[in-house]
C-alpha atoms as a PDB file:
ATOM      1  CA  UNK A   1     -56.994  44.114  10.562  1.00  0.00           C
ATOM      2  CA  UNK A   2     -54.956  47.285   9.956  1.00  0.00           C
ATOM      3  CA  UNK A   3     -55.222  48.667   6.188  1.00  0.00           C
ATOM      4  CA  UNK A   4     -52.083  50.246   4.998  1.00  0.00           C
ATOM      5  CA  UNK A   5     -51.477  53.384   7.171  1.00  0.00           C
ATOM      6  CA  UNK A   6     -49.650  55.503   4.440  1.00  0.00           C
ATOM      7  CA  UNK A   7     -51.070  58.750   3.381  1.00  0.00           C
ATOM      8  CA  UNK A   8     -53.345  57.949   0.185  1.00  0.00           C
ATOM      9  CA  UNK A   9     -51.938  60.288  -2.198  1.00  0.00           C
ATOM     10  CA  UNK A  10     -48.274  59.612  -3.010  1.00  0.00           C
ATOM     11  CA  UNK A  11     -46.630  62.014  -5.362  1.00  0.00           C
ATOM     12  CA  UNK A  12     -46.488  60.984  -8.946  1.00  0.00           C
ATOM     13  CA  UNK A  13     -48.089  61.110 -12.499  1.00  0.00           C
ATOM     14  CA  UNK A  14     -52.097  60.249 -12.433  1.00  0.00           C
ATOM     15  CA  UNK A  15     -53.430  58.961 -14.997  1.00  0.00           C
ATOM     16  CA  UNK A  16     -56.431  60.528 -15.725  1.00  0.00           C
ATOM     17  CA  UNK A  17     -57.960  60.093 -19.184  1.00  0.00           C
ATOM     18  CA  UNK A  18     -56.990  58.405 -22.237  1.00  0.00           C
ATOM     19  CA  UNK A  19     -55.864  60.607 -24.554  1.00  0.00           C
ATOM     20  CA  UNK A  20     -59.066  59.106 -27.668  1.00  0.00           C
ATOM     21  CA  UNK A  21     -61.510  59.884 -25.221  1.00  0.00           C
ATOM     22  CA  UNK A  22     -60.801  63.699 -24.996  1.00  0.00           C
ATOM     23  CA  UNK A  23     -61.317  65.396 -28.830  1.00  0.00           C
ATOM     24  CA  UNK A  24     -60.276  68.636 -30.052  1.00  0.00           C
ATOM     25  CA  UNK A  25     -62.208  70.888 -28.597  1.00  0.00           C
ATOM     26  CA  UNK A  26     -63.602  68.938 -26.218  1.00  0.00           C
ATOM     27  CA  UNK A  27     -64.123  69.093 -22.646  1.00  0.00           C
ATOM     28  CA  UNK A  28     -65.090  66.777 -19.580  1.00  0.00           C
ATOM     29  CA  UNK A  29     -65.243  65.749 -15.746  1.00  0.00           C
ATOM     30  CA  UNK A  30     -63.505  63.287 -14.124  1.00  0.00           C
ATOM     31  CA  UNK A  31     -62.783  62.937 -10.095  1.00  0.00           C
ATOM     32  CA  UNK A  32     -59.766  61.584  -8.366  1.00  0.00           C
ATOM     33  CA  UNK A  33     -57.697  62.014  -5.822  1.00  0.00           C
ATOM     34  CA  UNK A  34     -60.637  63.584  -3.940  1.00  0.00           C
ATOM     35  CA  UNK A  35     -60.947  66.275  -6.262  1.00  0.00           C
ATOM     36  CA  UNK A  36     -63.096  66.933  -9.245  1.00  0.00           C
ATOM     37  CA  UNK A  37     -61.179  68.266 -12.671  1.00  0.00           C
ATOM     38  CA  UNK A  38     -61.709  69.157 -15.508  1.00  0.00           C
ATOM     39  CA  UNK A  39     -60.063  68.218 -18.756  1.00  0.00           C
ATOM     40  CA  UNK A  40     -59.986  70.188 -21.632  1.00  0.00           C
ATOM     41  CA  UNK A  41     -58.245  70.034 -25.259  1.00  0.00           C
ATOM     42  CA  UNK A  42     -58.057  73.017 -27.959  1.00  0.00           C
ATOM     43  CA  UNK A  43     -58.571  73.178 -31.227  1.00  0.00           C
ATOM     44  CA  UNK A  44     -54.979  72.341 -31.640  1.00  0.00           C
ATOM     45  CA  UNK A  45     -54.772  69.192 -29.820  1.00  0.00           C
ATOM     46  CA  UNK A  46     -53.056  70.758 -26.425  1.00  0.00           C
ATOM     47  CA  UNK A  47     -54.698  69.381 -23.195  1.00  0.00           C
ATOM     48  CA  UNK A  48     -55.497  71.771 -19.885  1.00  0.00           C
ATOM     49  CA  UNK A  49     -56.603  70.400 -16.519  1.00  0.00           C
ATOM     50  CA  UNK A  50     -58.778  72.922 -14.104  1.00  0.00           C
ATOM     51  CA  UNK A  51     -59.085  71.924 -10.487  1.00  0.00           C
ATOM     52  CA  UNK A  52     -62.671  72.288  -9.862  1.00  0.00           C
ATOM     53  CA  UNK A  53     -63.186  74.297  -6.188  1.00  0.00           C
ATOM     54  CA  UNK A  54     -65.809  75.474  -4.323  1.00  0.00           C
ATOM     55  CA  UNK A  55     -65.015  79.065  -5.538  1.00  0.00           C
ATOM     56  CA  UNK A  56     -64.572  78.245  -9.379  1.00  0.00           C
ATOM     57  CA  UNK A  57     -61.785  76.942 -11.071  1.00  0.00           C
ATOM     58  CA  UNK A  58     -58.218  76.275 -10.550  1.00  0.00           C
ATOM     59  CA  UNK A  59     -55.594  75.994 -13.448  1.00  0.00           C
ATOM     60  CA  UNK A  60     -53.109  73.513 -13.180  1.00  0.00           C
ATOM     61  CA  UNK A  61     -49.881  74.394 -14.312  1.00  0.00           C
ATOM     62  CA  UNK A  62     -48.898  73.174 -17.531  1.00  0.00           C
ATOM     63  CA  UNK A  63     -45.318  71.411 -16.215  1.00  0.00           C
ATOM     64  CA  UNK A  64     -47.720  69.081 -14.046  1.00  0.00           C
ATOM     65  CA  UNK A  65     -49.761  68.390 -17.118  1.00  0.00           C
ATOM     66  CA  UNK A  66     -48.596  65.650 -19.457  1.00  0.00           C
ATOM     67  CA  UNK A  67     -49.670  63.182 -22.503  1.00  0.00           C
ATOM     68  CA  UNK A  68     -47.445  60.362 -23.337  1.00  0.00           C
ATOM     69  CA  UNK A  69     -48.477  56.781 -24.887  1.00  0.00           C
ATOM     70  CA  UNK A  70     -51.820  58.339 -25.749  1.00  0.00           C
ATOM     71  CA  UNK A  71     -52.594  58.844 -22.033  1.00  0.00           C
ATOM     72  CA  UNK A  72     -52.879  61.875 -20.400  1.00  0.00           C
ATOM     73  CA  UNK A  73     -51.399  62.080 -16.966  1.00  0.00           C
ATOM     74  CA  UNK A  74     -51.501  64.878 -13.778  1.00  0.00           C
ATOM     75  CA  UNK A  75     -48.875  65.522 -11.534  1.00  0.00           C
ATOM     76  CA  UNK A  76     -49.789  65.882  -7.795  1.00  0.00           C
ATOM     77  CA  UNK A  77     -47.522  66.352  -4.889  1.00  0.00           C
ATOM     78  CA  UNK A  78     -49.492  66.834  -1.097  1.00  0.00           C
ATOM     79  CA  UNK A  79     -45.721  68.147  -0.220  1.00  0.00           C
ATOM     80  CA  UNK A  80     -45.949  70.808  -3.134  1.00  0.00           C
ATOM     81  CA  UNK A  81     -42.571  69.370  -4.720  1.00  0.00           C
ATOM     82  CA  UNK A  82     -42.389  69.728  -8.240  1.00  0.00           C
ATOM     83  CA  UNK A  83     -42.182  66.583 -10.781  1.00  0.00           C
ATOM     84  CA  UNK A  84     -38.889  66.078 -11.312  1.00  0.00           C
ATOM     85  CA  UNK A  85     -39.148  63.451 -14.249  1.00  0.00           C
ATOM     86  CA  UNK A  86     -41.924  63.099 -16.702  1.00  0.00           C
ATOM     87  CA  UNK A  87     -43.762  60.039 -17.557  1.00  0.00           C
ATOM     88  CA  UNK A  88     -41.361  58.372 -20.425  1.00  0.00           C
ATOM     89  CA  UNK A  89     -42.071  57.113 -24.137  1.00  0.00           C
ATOM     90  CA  UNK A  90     -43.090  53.236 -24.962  1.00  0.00           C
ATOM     91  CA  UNK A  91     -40.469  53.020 -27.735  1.00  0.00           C
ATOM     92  CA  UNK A  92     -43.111  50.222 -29.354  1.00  0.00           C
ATOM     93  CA  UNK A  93     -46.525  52.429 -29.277  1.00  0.00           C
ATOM     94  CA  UNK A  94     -47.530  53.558 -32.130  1.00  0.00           C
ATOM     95  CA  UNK A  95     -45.076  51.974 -34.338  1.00  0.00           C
ATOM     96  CA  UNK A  96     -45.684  49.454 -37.657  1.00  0.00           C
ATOM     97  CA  UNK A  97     -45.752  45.820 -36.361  1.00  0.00           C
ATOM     98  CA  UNK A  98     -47.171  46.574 -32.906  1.00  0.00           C
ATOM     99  CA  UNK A  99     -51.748  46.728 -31.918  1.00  0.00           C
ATOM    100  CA  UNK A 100     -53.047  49.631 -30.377  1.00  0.00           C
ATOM    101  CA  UNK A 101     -54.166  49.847 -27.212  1.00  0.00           C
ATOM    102  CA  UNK A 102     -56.488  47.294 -25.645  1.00  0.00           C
ATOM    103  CA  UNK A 103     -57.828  49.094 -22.519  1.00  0.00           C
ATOM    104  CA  UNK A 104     -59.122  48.032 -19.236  1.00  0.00           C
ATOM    105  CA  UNK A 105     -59.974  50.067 -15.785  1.00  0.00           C
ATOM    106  CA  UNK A 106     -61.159  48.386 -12.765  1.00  0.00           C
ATOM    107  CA  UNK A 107     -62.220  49.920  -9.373  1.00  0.00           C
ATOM    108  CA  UNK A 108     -60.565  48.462  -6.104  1.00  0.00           C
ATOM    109  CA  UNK A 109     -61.006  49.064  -2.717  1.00  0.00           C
ATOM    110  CA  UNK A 110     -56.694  49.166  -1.814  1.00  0.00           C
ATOM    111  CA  UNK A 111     -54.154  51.035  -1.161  1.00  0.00           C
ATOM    112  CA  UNK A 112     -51.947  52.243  -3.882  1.00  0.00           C
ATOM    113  CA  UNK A 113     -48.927  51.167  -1.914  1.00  0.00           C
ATOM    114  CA  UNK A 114     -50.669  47.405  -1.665  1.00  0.00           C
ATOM    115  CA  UNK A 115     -50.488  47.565  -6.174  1.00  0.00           C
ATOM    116  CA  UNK A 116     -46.676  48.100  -6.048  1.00  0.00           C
ATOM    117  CA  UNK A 117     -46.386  45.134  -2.948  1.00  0.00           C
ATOM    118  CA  UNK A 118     -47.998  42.800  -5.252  1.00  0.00           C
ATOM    119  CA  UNK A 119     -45.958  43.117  -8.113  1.00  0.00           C
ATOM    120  CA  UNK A 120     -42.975  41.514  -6.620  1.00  0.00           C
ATOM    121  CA  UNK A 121     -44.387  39.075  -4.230  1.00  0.00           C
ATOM    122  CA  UNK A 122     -43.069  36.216  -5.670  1.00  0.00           C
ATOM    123  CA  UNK A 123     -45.265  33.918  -3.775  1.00  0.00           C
ATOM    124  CA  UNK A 124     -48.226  35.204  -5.272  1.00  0.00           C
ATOM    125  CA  UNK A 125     -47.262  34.317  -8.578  1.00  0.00           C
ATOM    126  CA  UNK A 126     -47.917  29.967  -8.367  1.00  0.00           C
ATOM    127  CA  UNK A 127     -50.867  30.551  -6.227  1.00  0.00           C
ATOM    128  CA  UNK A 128     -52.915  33.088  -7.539  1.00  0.00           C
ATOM    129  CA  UNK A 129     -51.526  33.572 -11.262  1.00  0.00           C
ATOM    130  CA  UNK A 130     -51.005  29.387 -11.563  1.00  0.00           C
ATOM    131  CA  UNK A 131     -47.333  29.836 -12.546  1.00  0.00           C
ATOM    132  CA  UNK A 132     -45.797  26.579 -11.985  1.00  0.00           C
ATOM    133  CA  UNK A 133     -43.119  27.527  -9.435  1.00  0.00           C
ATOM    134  CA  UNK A 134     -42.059  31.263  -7.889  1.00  0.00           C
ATOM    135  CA  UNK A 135     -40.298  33.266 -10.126  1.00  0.00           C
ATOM    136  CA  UNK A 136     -36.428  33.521 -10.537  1.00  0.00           C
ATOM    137  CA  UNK A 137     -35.754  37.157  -9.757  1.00  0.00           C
ATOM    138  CA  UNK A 138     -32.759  38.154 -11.733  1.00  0.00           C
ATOM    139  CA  UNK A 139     -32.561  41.861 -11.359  1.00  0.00           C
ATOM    140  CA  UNK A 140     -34.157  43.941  -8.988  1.00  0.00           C
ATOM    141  CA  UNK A 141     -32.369  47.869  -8.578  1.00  0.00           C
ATOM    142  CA  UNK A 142     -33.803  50.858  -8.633  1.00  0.00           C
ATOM    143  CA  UNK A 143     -32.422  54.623  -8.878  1.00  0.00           C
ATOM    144  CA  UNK A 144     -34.540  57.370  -8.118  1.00  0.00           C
ATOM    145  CA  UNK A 145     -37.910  57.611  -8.687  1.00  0.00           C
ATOM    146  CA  UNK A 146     -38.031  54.127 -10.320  1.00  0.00           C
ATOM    147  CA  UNK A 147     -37.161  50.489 -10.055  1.00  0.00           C
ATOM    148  CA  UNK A 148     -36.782  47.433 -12.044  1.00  0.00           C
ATOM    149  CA  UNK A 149     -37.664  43.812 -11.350  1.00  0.00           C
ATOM    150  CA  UNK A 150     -36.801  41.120 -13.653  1.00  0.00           C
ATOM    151  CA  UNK A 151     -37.854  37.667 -13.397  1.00  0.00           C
ATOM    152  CA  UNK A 152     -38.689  34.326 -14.892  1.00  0.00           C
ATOM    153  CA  UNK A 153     -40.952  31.530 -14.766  1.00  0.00           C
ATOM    154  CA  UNK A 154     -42.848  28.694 -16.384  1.00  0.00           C
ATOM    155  CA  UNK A 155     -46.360  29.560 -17.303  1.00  0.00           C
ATOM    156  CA  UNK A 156     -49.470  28.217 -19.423  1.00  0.00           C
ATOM    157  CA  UNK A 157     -49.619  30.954 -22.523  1.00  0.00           C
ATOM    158  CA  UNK A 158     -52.875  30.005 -24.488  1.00  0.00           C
ATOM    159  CA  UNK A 159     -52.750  26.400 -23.344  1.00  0.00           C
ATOM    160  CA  UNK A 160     -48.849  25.892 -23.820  1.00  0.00           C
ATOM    161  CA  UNK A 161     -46.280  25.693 -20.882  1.00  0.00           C
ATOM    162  CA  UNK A 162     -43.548  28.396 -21.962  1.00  0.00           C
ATOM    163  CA  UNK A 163     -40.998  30.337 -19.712  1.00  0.00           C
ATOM    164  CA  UNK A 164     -42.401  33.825 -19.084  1.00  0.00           C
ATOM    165  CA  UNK A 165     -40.367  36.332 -18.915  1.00  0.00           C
ATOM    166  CA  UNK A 166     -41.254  39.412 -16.912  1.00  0.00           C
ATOM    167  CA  UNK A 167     -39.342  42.797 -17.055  1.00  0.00           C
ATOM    168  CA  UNK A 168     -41.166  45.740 -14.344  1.00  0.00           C
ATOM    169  CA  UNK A 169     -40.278  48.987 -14.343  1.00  0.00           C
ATOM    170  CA  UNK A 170     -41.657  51.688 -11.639  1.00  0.00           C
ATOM    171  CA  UNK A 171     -42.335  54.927 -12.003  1.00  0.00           C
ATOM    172  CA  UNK A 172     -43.133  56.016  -8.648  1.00  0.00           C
ATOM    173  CA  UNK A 173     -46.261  53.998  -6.923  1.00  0.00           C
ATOM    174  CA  UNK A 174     -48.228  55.394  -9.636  1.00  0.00           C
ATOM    175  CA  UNK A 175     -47.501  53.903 -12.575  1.00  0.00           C
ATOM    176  CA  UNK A 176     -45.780  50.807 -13.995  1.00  0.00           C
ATOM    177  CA  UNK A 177     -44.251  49.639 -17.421  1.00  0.00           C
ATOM    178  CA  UNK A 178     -44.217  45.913 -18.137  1.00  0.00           C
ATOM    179  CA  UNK A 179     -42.297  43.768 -21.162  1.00  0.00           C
ATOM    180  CA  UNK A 180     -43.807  40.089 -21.332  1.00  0.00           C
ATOM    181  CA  UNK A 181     -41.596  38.126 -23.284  1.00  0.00           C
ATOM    182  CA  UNK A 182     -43.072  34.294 -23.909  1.00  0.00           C
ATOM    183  CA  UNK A 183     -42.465  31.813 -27.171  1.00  0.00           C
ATOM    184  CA  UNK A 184     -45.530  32.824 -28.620  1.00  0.00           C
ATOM    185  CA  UNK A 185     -46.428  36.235 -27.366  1.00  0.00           C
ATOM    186  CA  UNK A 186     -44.941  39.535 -26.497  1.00  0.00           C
ATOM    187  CA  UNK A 187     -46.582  42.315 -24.871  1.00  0.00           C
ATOM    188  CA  UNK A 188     -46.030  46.081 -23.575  1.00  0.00           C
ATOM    189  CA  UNK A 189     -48.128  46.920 -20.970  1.00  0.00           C
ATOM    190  CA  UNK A 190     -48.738  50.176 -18.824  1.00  0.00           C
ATOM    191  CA  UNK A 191     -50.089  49.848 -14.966  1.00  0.00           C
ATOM    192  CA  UNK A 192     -51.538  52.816 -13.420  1.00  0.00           C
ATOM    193  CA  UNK A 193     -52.972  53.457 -10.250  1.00  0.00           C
ATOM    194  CA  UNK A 194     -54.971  56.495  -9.818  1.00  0.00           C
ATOM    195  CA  UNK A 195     -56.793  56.802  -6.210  1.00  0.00           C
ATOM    196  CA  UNK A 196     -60.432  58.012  -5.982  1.00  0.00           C
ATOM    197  CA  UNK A 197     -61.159  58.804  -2.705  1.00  0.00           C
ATOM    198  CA  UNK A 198     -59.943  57.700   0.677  1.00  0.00           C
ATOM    199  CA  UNK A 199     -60.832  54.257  -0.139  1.00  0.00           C
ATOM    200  CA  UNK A 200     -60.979  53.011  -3.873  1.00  0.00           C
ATOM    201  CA  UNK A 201     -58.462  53.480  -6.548  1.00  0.00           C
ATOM    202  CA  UNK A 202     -59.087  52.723 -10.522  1.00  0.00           C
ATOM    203  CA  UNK A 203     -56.632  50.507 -11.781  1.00  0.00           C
ATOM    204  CA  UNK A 204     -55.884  50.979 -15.634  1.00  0.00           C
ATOM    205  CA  UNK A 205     -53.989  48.247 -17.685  1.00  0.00           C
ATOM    206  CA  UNK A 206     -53.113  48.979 -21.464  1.00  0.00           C
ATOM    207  CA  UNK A 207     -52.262  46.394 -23.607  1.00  0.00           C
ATOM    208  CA  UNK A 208     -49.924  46.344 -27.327  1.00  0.00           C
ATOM    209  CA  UNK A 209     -49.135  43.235 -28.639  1.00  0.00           C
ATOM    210  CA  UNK A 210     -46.458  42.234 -30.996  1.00  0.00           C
ATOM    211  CA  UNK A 211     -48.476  41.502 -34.555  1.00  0.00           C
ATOM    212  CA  UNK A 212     -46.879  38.343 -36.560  1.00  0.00           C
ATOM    213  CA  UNK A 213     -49.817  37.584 -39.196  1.00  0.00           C
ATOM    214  CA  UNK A 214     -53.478  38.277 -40.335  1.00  0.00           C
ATOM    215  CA  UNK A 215     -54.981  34.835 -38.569  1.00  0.00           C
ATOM    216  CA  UNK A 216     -52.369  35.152 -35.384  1.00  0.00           C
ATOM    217  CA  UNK A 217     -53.340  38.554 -35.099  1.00  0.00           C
ATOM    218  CA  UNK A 218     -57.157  38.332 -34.957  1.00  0.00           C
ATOM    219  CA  UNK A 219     -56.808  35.369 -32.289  1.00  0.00           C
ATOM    220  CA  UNK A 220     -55.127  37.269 -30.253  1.00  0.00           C
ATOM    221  CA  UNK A 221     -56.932  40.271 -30.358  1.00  0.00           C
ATOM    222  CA  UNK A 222     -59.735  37.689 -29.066  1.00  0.00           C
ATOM    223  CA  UNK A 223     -58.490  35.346 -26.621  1.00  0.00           C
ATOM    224  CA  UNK A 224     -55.906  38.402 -24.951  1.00  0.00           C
ATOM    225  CA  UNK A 225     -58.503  40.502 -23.306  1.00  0.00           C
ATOM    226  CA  UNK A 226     -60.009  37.119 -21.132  1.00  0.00           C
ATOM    227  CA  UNK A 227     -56.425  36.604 -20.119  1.00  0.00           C
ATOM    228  CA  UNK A 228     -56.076  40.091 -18.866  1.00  0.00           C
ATOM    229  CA  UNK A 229     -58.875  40.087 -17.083  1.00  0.00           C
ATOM    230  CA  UNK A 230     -58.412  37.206 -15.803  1.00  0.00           C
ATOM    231  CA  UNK A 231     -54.854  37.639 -14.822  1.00  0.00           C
ATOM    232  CA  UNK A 232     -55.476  41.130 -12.804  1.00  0.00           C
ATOM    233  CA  UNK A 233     -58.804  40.263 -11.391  1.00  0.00           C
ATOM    234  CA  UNK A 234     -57.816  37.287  -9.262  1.00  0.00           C
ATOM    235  CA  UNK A 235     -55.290  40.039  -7.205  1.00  0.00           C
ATOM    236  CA  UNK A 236     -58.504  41.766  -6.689  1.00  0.00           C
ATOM    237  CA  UNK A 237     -60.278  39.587  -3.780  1.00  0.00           C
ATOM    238  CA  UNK A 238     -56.843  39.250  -2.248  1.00  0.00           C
ATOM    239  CA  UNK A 239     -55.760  43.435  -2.331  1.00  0.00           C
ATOM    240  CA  UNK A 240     -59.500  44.125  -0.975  1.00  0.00           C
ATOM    241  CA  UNK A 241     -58.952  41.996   2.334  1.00  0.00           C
ATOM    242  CA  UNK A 242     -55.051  42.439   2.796  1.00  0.00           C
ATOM    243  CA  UNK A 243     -54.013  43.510   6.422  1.00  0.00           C
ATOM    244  CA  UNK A 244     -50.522  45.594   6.817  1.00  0.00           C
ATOM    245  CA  UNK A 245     -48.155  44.824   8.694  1.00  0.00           C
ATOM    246  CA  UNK A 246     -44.832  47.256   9.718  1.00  0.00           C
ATOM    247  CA  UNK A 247     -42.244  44.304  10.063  1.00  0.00           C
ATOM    248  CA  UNK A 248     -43.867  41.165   8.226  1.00  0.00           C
ATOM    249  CA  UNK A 249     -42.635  38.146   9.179  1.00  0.00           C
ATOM    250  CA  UNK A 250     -41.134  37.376   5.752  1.00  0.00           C
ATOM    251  CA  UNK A 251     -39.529  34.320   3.681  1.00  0.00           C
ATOM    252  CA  UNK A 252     -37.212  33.974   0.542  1.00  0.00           C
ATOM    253  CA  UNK A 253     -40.511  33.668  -1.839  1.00  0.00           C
ATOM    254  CA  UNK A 254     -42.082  36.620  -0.702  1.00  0.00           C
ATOM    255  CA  UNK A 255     -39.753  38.983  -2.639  1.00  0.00           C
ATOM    256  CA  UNK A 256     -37.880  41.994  -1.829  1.00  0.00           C
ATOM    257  CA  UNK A 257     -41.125  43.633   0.212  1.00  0.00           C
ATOM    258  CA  UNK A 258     -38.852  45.424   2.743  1.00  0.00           C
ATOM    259  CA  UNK A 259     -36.587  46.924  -0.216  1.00  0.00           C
ATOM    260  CA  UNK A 260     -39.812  48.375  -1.787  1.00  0.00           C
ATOM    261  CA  UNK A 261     -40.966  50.159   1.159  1.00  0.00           C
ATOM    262  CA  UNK A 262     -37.559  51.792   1.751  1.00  0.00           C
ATOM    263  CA  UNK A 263     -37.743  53.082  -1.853  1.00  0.00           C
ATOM    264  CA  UNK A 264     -41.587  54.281  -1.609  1.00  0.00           C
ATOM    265  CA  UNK A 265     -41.148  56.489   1.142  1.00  0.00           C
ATOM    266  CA  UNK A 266     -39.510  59.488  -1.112  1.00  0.00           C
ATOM    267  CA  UNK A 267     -43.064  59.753  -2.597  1.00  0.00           C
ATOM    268  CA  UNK A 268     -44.943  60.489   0.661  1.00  0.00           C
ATOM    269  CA  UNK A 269     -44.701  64.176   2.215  1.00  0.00           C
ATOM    270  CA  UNK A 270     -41.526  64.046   4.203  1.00  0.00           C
ATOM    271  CA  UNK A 271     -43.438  64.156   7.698  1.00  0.00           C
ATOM    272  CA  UNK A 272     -45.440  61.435   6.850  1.00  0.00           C
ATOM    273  CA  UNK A 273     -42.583  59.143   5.254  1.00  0.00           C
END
């Protein structure tokens, strides 16, 4: 079965490090996108990325270089087009009342197009993520470079049935922005997708949770990392073996697929689109 025929690299903002794991003055190697890099920060706390060639070193420029949310991101265009929005500000990071980061990366052999699919497959949700019915989608728009898709739906949080809300936000195919709004539990969390190679991408989540107390707190600092895990790794299997299709045959519960693809096509080089 076909694998999804887009061009690999989309344009958008990479992740590529987070920002703790690169100190002043520090310097390291990562590879993506088929490319090796280099990450470096000064003294003064300013990051650098070098493309690493076969002839030396490349500087990228500094525009297509950005840290936000304590991640450090690259831009990369195969067209050449310059970004023309920058990865935006998680009003809630960093602020009194909210956890740090709880990070996870995972390696999957997909396409990055197949992440964004997934998100609003509706069907997906009662069978794979054991919601009790498919989610009602109340908003789903998008303008430019991003989209939003808004839903609801009944859920098990910690053992307890509550309706979960879910609030998506797209920035490209590379990364996504998530509010998770239960009874007992809210959460900001930040999707990216960074391909490796032809075949594999690394798939980052980032986790803050809404702190209410000392004991609530420390039980959910335990008991939220299974869940994640949980959660994203049962897409895995299914992303892995997925087939692609130009015209699906769709119904009502698979979600707004078609209006997704329509909007992902300004991210691939315009011949390719």
């Amino acid at each position: 079965m076909e694998r999804c025929p887009r061009p690999k690299l989309p344009a958008g903002w990479y992740q590529v490090c987070v920002g703790k794991a690169l100190k002043k003055g520090a310097s390291r190697r990562v590879d993506y996108l088929g490319r090796g890099f280099t990450l470096s920060r000064s003294d003064n706390g300013v990051v650098s990325i070098a493309e690493v060639t076969s002839s030396g070193r490349r500087l990228i420029p500094p525009e297509h270089v950005h840290e936000a949310n304590g991640i450090i991101f690259l831009y990369f265009d195969l067209a050449g087009r310059e970004p023309t929005w920058r990865v935006p500000v998680i009003p809630e990071y960093g602020q009194k009342g909210w956890s740090g980061w709880i990070n996870f990366h995972w390696i999957v052999k997909t396409h990055i197009q197949e992440l964004m699919e997934n998100a609003v497959d509706k069907g997906h949700f009662p069978t794979v993520h054991k919601y009790f019915k498919a989610p009602n989608v109340n908003t789903f728009t998008w303008n430019g470079p991003t989209f939003n898709f808004n839903m609801d739906a009944p859920h098990k949080v910690f053992g307890s049935v509550q309706n979960n809300n879910l609030d998506l936000t797209a920035f490209a195919l590379s990364l996504v922005m998530v509010k998770v709004t239960t009874r007992t539990l809210t959460l900001r969390v930040c999707d990216t997708v960074t391909p490796i190679d032809d075949d594999y991408v690394q798939l980052n989540t980032s986790v803050i949770f809404k702190k209410r107390n000392p004991l609530y707190d420390a039980a959910i600092r335990i008991a939220l990392p299974f869940e994640v895990k949980r959660y994203i790794t049962s897409d895995h299997p299914i992303l892995e073996a997925k087939g692609y299709y130009d015209r699906p045959v769709l119904c009502a519960e698979d979600g707004p697929i078609m209006k997704l693809r329509s909007w992902a096509q300004q991210f691939y080089p315009p011949t390719e689109a």
